[in-house]
N, C-alpha and C. Protein backbone atom coordinates (compact mmCIF):
# COMPACT_ATOMS: atom_id res chain seq x y z
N UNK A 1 202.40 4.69 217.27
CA UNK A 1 201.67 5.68 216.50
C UNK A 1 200.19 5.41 216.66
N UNK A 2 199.34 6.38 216.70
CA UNK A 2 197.77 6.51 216.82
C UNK A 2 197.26 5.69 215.51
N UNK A 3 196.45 4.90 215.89
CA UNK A 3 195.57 4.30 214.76
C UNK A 3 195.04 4.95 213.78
N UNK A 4 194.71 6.36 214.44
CA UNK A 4 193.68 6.74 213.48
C UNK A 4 195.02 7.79 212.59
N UNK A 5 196.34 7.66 212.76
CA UNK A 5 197.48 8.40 212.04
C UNK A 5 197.85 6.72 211.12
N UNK A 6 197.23 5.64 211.14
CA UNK A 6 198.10 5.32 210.26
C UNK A 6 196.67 4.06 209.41
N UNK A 7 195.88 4.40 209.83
CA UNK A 7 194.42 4.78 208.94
C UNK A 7 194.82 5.71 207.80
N UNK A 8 195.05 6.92 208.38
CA UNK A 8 195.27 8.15 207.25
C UNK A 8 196.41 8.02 206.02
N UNK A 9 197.81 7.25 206.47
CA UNK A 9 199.10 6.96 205.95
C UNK A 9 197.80 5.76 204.63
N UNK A 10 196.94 4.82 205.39
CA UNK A 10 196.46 4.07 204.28
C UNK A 10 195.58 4.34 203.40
N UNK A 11 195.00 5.77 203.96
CA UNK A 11 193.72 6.00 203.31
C UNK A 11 194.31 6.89 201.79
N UNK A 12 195.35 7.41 202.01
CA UNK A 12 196.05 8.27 201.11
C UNK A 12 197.11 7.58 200.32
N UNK A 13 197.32 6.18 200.74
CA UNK A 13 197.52 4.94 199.86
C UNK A 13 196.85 4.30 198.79
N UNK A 14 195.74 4.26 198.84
CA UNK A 14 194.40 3.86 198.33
C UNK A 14 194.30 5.17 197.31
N UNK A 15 194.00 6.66 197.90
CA UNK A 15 193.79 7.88 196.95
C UNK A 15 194.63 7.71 195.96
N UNK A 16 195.89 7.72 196.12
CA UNK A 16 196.70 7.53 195.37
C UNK A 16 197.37 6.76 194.24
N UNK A 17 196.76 5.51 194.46
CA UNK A 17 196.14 4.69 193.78
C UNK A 17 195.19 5.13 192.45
N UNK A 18 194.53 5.74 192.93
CA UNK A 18 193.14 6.24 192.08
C UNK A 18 193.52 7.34 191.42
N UNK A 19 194.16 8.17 191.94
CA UNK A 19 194.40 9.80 191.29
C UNK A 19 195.69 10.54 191.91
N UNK A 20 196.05 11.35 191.29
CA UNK A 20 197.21 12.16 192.19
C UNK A 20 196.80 12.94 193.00
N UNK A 21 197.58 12.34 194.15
CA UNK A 21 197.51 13.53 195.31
C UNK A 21 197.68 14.73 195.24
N UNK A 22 196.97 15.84 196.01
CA UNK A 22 197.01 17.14 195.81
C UNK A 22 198.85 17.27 196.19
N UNK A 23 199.09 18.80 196.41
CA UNK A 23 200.01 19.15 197.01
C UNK A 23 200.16 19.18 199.03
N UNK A 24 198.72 19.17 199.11
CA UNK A 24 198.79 19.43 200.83
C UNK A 24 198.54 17.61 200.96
N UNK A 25 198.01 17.15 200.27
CA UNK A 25 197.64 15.57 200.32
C UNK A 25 199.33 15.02 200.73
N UNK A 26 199.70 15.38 199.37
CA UNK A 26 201.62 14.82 199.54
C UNK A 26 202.41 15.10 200.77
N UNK A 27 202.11 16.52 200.92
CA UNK A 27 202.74 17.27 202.50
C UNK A 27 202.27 16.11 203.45
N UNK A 28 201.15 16.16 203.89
CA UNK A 28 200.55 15.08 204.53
C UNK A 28 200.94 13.77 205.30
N UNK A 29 201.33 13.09 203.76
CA UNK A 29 201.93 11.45 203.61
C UNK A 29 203.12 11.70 204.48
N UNK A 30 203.99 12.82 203.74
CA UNK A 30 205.49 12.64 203.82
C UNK A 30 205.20 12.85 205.08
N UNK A 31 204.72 13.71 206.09
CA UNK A 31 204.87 14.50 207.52
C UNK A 31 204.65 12.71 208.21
N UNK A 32 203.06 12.07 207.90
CA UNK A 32 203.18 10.89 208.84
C UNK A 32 204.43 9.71 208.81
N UNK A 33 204.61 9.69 206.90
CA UNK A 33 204.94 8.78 206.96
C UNK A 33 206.89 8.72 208.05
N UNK A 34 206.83 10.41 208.24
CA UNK A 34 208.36 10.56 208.70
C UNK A 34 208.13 10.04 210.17
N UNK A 35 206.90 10.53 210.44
CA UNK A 35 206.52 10.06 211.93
C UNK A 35 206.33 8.62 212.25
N UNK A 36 205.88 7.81 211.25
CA UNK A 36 205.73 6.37 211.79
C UNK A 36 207.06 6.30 211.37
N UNK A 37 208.30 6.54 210.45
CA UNK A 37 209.55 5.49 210.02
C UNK A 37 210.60 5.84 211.81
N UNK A 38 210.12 7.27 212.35
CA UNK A 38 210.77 7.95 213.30
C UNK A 38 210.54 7.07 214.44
N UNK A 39 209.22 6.45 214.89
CA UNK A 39 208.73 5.34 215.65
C UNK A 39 209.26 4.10 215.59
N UNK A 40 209.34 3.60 214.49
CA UNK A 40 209.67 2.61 214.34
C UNK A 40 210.83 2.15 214.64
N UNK A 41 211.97 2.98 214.05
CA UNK A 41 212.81 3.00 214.32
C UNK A 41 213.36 3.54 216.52
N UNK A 42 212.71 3.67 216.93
CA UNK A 42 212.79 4.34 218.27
C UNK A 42 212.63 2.81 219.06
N UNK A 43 211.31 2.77 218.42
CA UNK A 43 210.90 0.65 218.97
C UNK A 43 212.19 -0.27 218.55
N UNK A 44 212.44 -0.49 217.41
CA UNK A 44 213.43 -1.33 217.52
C UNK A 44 214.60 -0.88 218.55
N UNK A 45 215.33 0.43 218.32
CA UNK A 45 216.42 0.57 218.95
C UNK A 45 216.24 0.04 220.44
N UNK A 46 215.00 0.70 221.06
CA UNK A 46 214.89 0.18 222.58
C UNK A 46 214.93 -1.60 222.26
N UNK A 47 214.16 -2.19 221.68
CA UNK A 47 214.60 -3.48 221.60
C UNK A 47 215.66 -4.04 221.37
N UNK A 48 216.22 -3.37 220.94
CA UNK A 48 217.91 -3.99 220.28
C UNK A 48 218.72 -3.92 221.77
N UNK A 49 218.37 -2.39 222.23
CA UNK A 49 219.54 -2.60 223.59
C UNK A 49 219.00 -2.84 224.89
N UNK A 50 217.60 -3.34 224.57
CA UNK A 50 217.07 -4.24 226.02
C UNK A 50 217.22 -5.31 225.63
N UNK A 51 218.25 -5.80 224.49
CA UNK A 51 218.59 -7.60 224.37
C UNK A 51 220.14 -7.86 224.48
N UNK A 52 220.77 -6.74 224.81
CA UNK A 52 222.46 -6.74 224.95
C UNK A 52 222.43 -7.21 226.29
């Protein structure tokens, strides 16, 4: 994932913290955060079956 996409996942960590997120703020989170768990998960799997 792009740095500057998971800058944003933290920066709206922090907002959130402080105050409630708007409605497009929330849209936002959920859209990256589906995109980095979607990555993540893609990295391990290739790791898992480049160790069989």
């Amino acid at each position: 994932m792009e740095k500057i996409k998971v800058d944003r996942i933290n920066e709206l960590a922090r907002i959130a913290k402080q105050r409630e997120l708007t409605d497009e703020e929330t849209e936002e989170r959920r859209v990256l955060r589906e995109e980095y768990i979607a990555e993540v998960r893609r990295t391990l799997k290739g790791e898992m079956e480049g160790k069989k």
